[in-house]
Structures are given as structure tokens and as C-alpha cells.
Protein backbone atom coordinates (compact mmCIF):
# COMPACT_ATOMS: atom_id res chain seq x y z
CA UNK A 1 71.59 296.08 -68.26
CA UNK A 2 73.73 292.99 -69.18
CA UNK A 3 77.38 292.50 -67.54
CA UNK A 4 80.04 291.22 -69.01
CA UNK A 5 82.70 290.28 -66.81
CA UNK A 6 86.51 289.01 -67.82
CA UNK A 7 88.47 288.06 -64.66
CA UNK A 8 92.62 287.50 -64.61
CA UNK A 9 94.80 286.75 -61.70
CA UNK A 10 98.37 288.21 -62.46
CA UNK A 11 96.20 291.43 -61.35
CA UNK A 12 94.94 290.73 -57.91
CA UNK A 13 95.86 291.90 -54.61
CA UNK A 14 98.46 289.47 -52.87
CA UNK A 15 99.41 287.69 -56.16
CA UNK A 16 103.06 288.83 -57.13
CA UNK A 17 104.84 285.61 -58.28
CA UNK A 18 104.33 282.99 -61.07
CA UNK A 19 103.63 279.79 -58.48
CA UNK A 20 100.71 281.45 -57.17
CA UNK A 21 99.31 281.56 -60.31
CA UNK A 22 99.91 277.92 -61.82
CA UNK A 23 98.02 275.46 -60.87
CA UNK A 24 101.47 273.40 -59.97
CA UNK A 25 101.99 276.37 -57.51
CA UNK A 26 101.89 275.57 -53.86
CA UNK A 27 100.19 278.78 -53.45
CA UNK A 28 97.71 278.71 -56.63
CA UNK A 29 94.67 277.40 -54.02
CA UNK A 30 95.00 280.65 -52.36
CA UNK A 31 95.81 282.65 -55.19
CA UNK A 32 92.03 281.01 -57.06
CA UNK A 33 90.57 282.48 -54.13
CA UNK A 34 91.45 285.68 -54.16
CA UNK A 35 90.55 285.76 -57.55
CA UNK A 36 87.63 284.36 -56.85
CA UNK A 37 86.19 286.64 -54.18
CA UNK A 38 87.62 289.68 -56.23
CA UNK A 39 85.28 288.20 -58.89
CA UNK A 40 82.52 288.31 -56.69
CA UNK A 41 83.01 291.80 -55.53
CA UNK A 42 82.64 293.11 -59.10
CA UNK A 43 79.41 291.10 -59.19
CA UNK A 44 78.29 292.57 -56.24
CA UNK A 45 79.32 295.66 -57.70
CA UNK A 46 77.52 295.10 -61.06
CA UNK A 47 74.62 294.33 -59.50
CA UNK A 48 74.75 297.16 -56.94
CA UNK A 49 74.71 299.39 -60.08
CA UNK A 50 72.03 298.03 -61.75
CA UNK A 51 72.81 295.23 -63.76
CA UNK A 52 70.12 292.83 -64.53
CA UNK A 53 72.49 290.11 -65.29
CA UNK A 54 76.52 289.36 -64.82
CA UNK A 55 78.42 286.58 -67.24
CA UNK A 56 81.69 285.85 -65.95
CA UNK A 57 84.69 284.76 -68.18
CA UNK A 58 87.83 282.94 -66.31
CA UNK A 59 90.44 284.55 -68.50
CA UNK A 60 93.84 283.19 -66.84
CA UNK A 61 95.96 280.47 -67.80
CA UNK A 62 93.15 277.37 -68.74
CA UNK A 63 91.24 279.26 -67.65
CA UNK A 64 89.37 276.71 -64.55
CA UNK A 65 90.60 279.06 -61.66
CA UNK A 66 87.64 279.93 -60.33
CA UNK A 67 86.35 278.43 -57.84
CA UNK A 68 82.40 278.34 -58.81
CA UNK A 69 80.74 277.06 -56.27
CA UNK A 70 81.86 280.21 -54.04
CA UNK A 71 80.54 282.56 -57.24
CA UNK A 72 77.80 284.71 -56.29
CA UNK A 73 74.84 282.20 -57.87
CA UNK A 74 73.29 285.42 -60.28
CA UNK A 75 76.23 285.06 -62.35
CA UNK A 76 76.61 282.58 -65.35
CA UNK A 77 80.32 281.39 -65.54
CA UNK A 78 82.33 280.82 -69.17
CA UNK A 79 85.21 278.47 -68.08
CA UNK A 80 88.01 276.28 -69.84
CA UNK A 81 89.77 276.88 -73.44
CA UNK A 82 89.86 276.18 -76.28
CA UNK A 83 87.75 279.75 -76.58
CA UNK A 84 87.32 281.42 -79.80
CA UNK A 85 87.75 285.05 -78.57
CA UNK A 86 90.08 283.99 -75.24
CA UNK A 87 89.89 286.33 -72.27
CA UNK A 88 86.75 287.68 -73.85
CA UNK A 89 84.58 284.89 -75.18
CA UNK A 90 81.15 285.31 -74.24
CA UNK A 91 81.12 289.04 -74.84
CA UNK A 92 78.38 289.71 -77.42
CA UNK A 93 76.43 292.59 -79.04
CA UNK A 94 73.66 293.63 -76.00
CA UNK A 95 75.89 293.73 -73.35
CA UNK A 96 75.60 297.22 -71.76
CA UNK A 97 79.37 297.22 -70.36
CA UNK A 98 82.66 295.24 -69.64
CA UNK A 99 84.33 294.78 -66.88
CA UNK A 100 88.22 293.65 -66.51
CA UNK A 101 89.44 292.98 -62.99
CA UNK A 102 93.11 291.04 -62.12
CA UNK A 103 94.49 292.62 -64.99
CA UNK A 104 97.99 293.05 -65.45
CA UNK A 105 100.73 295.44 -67.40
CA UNK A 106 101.72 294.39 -71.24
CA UNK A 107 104.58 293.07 -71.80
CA UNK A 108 108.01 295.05 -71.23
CA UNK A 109 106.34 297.14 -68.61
CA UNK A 110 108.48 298.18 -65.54
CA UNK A 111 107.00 297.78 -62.16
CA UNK A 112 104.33 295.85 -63.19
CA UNK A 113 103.73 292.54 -61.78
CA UNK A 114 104.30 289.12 -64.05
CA UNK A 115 103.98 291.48 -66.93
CA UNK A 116 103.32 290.27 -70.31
CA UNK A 117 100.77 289.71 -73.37
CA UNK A 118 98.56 286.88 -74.16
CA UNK A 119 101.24 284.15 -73.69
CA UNK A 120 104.39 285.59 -72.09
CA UNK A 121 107.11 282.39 -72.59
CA UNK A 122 107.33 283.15 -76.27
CA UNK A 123 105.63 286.81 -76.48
CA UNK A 124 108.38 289.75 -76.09
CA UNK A 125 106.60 292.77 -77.02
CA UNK A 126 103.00 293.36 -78.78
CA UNK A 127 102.21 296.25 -81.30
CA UNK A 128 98.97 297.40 -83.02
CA UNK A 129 99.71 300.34 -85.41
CA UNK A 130 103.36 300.36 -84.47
CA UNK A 131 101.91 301.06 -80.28
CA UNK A 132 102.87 298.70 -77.57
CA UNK A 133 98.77 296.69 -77.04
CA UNK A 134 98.70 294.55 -73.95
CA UNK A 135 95.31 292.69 -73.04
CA UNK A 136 93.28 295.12 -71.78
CA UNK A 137 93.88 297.65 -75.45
CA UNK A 138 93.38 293.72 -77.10
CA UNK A 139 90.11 292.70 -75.22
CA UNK A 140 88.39 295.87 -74.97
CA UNK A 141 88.66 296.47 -79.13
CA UNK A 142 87.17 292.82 -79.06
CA UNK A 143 84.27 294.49 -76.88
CA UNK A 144 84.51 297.29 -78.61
CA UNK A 145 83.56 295.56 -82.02
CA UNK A 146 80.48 294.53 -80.31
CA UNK A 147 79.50 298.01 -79.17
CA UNK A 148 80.26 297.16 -75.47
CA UNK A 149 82.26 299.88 -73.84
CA UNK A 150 85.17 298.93 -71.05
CA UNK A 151 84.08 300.80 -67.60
CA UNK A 152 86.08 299.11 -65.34
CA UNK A 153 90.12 297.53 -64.78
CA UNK A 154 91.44 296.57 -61.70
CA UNK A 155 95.02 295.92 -61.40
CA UNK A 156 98.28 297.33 -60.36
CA UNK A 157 99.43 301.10 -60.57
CA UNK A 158 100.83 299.97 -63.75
CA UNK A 159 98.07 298.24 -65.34
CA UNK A 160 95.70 301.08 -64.58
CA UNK A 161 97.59 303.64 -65.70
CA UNK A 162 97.79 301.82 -69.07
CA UNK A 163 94.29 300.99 -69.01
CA UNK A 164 93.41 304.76 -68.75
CA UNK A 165 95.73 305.93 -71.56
CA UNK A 166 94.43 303.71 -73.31
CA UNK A 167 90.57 303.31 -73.01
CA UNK A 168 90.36 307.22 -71.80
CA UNK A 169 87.62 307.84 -69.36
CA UNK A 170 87.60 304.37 -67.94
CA UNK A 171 87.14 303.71 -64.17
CA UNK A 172 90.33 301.94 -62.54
CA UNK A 173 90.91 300.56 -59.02
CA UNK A 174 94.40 299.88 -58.08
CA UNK A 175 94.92 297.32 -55.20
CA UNK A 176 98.34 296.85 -55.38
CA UNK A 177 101.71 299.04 -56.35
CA UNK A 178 104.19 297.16 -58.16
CA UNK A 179 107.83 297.72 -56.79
CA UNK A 180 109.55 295.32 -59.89
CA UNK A 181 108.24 292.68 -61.27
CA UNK A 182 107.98 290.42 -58.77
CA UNK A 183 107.54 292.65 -55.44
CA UNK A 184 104.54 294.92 -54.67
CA UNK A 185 102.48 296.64 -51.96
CA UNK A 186 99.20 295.28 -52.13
CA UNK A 187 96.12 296.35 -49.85
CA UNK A 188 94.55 293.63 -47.53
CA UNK A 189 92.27 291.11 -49.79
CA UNK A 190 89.24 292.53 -47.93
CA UNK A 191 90.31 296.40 -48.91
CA UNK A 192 90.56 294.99 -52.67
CA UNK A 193 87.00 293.73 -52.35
CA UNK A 194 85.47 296.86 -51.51
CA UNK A 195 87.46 299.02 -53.50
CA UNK A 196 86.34 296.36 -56.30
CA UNK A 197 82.80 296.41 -55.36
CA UNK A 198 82.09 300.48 -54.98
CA UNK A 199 84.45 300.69 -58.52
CA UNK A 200 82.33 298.31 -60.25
CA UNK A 201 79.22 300.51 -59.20
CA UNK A 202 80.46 303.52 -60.01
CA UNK A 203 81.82 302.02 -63.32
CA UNK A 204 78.32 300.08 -64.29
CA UNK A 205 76.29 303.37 -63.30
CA UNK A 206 78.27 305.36 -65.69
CA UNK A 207 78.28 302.71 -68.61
CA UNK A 208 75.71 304.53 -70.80
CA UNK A 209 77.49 307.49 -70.89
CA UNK A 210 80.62 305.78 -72.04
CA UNK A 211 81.78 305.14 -75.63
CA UNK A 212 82.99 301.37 -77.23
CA UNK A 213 87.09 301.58 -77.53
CA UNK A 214 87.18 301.24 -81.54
CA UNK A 215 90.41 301.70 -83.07
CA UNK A 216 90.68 302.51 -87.05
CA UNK A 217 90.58 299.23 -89.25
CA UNK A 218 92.61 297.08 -90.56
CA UNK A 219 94.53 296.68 -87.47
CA UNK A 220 98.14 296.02 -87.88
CA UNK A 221 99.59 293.58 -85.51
CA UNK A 222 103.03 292.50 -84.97
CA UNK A 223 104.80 290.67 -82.17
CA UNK A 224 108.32 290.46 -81.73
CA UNK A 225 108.57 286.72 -79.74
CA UNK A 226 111.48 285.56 -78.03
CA UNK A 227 113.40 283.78 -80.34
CA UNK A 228 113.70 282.92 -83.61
CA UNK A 229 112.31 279.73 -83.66
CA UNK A 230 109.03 281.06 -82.46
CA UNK A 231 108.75 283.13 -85.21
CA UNK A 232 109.40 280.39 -87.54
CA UNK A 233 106.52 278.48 -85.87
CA UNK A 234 103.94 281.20 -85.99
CA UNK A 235 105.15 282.11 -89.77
CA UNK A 236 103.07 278.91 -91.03
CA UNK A 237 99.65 280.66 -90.18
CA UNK A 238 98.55 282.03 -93.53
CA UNK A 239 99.31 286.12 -94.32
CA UNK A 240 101.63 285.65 -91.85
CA UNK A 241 104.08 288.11 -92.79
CA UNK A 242 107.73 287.50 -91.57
CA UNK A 243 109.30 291.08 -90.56
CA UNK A 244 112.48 290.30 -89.16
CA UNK A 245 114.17 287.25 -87.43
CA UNK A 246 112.26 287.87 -84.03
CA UNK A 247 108.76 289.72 -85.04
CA UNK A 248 106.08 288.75 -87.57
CA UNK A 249 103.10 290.99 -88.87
CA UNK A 250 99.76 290.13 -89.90
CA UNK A 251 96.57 293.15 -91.15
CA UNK A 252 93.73 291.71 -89.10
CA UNK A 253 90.11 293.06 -90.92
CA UNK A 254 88.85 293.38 -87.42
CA UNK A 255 89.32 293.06 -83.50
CA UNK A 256 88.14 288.96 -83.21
CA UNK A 257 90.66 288.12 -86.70
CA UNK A 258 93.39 289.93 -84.10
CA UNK A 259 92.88 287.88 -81.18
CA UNK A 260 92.61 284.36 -82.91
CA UNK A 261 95.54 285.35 -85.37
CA UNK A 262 97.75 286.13 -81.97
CA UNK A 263 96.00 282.55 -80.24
CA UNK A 264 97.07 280.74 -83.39
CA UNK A 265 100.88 281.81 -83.16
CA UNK A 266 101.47 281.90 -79.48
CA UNK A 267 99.94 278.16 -79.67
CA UNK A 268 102.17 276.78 -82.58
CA UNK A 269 105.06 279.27 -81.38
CA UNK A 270 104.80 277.43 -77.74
CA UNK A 271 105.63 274.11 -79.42
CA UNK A 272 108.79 275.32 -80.24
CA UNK A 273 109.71 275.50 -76.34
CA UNK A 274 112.08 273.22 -75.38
């Protein structure tokens, strides 16, 4: 069995502020690291389970965080962006399961650390159907299109419990509590690891008994950004429609027309950033 594997940062165990997650940070070397080893325990893990092969997909910021020559060397790595289908480029039809670990709380959330969806300067909330979607509901329809179920996120108390109302019957390790949004109780990097590891065995052993997460098409996405000129930006991407001042809708045929619509206005919304 194939692994796919998408890995965040806002998600793992010691990270609970924005400057250890940007690369201007003076704690984003550590912060990669962490990331980077939690990476590697869900390889471990994959492989523990029975995977034959793991791809890896750095899914945070641009997306060069991890630190590849510490990667366990069975893995193939996706990094840098421009991608197509973002956190989850890479993920095709064949893979027998995904894994999310570092994943954080969509935006609005309380208690959950650095919450927020896809691109949180100019994203306020983001709805599929008229529900709240952060990126694990986005990336795992994306999978879920491909017939690849989600078995395993890794986050806060937050981001897991979402996960599971979500996706259902989905494994979930939490390594940290969130407190607010910028203060948790996280377990020792180490603890993460293993708790990563055993999950991602237990979540790649149970993969063929789980199903793909495939919601009812066309999809329906709005997002309600922060101001108006955002909107105004993001209202030039055709079938754009504009709902109110703040929020714009667009009916997306499928789950990869959803993620490159929301790419496409976060992008030309983000211009508008002063």
C-alpha cells in the first residue's frame, strides 16, 4: 500500500506562535524541525503498518520547511508552490490512505492554535454547503475525489475534534491542548513522535476498512474575507459570485475546482494587503 502524506506546522507540538512558523521567525529553524521529525514519525509509522511506499507533501506556508536531508530516505518529498492542488498535490488515484499531521483548527475556532483556512490574513471564515470547512474537511474531499480515504490528523484538541466530526471514524493524535490562540500545553517533542508513530500504524493498518470523505456535488463554497477590498480582488475570478460586501460564492463541479478556485482568490485577494 501507497502513503500519502500532507505535513503542516501550525499543528505540531511546541509550535504556538506565528514567528515560529515564518521563515523570518527567530524560532522557525526549530519550529522546521519539529515538523520535520513529526514527519518522520508518521513515516515510520506508515511503514510500520505496512506501507510499501510514503510521498510526503510540505503543506505550510511555501511550503520548503522541511528539512530533507533529515527525512527518513524511503520517502519521496513534494516541496515548493506554485502547486495545483496545494496542501494535497501529489495525492492521486492508487494511494491506499492519507495522512494529515501538524494540522490546525479552521478559521474562527476558539482554543485552537494560529487558527485559520488556507490563507488566514485575508480569509475570515470558510463555508461549504453553508458549514464552517477548514483544511482538513478541504484536503481530505480532494483525497476523497481520488478514492483515498483520510486515516490519520494530528493536531491540537481542537483540530482533532474537528477532524473527527468531520471525517467520522478517522484516527486522531492530539499532542498539544490549546489554551487560546496563542498558548497551549503541548507534550515533549519526543512524546509527539511516538504518539505520531503508533497513530500512524494503527491508522495505515485500518485504511482498507475505511471509506473516501465524499461530500454531495456541486460543492458550494463561500468565504467571507476580511475586508472589502479582498472581496473585490477575488470577485475578478470568473463565476465568482459577489454575496455581500465581505463574502463571495462560487459552485465548484468538484473537490480540485474548490481548492484552486479558493488558491486563486486568497492569491489576488492578498494583493490587496497593504
Amino acid at each position: 500500500m501507497r502513503v500519502y502524506l500532507s505535513v503542516d506546522m501550525e499543528g505540531v507540538a511546541g509550535i504556538v506562535h506565528v514567528d515560529q512558523t515564518r521563515r523570518t521567525g527567530h524560532d522557525y529553524e526549530r519550529g522546521r524541525r519539529w515538523m520535520t521529525a513529526e514527519a518522520n514519525a508518521a513515516i515510520l509509522g506508515a511503514f510500520d503498518g505496512g506501507a510499501t511506499g510514503v510521498v510526503v507533501n510540505d503543506s505550510h506556508g511555501d511550503m520548503r520547511n522541511l528539512v530533507l536531508e533529515e527525512l527518513d530516505p524511503r520517502a519521496e518529498v513534494i516541496s515548493g508552490s506554485l502547486k495545483p492542488l496545494s496542501m494535497v498535490e501529489g495525492a492521486v488515484a492508487g494511494f491506499g490512505c492519507a495522512l494529515f499531521v501538524g494540522y490546525h483548527a479552521g478559521a474562527g475556532s476558539r482554543a485552537g492554535i494560529l487558527d485559520h483556512t488556507y490563507y488566514g490574513r485575508v480569509v475570515n471564515r470558510c463555508r461549504v454547503g453553508g458549514v464552517d470547512w477548514n483544511e482538513t474537511a478541504l484536503n481530505a474531499a480532494v483525497c476523497g475525489s481520488l478514492g483515498i480515504p483520510v486515516a490519520l490528523v494530528t493536531g491540537d484538541q481542537t483540530a482533532c475534534a474537528q477532524a473527527r466530526e468531520r471525517l467520522g471514524d478517522v484516527e486522531t493524535v492530539e499532542v498539544k491542548t490549546a489554551i487560546t490562540r496563542y498558548a497551549a500545553r503541548s507534550v515533549h517533542p519526543s512524546v509527539a513522535q511516538e504518539r505520531i508513530r503508533a497513530g500512524a500504524t494503527r491508522a495505515v493498518k485500518r485504511a482498507p476498512q475505511l471509506r473516501p470523505y465524499t461530500p454531495p456535488l456541486p460543492l458550494a463554497l463561500e468565504i467571507d474575507f476580511v475586508n472589502s477590498a479582498c472581496a473585490d480582488a477575488a470577485e475578478l475570478v470568473p463565476a465568482t459570485r459577489r454575496v455581500s460586501g465581505l463574502t463571495c460564492a462560487y459552485s465548484c463541479p468538484d473537490a480540485p475546482t474548490l481548492i484552486q478556485v479558493i488558491q486563486a482568490w486568497t492569491m489576488l485577494a492578498g494583493t490587496t494587503i497593504v
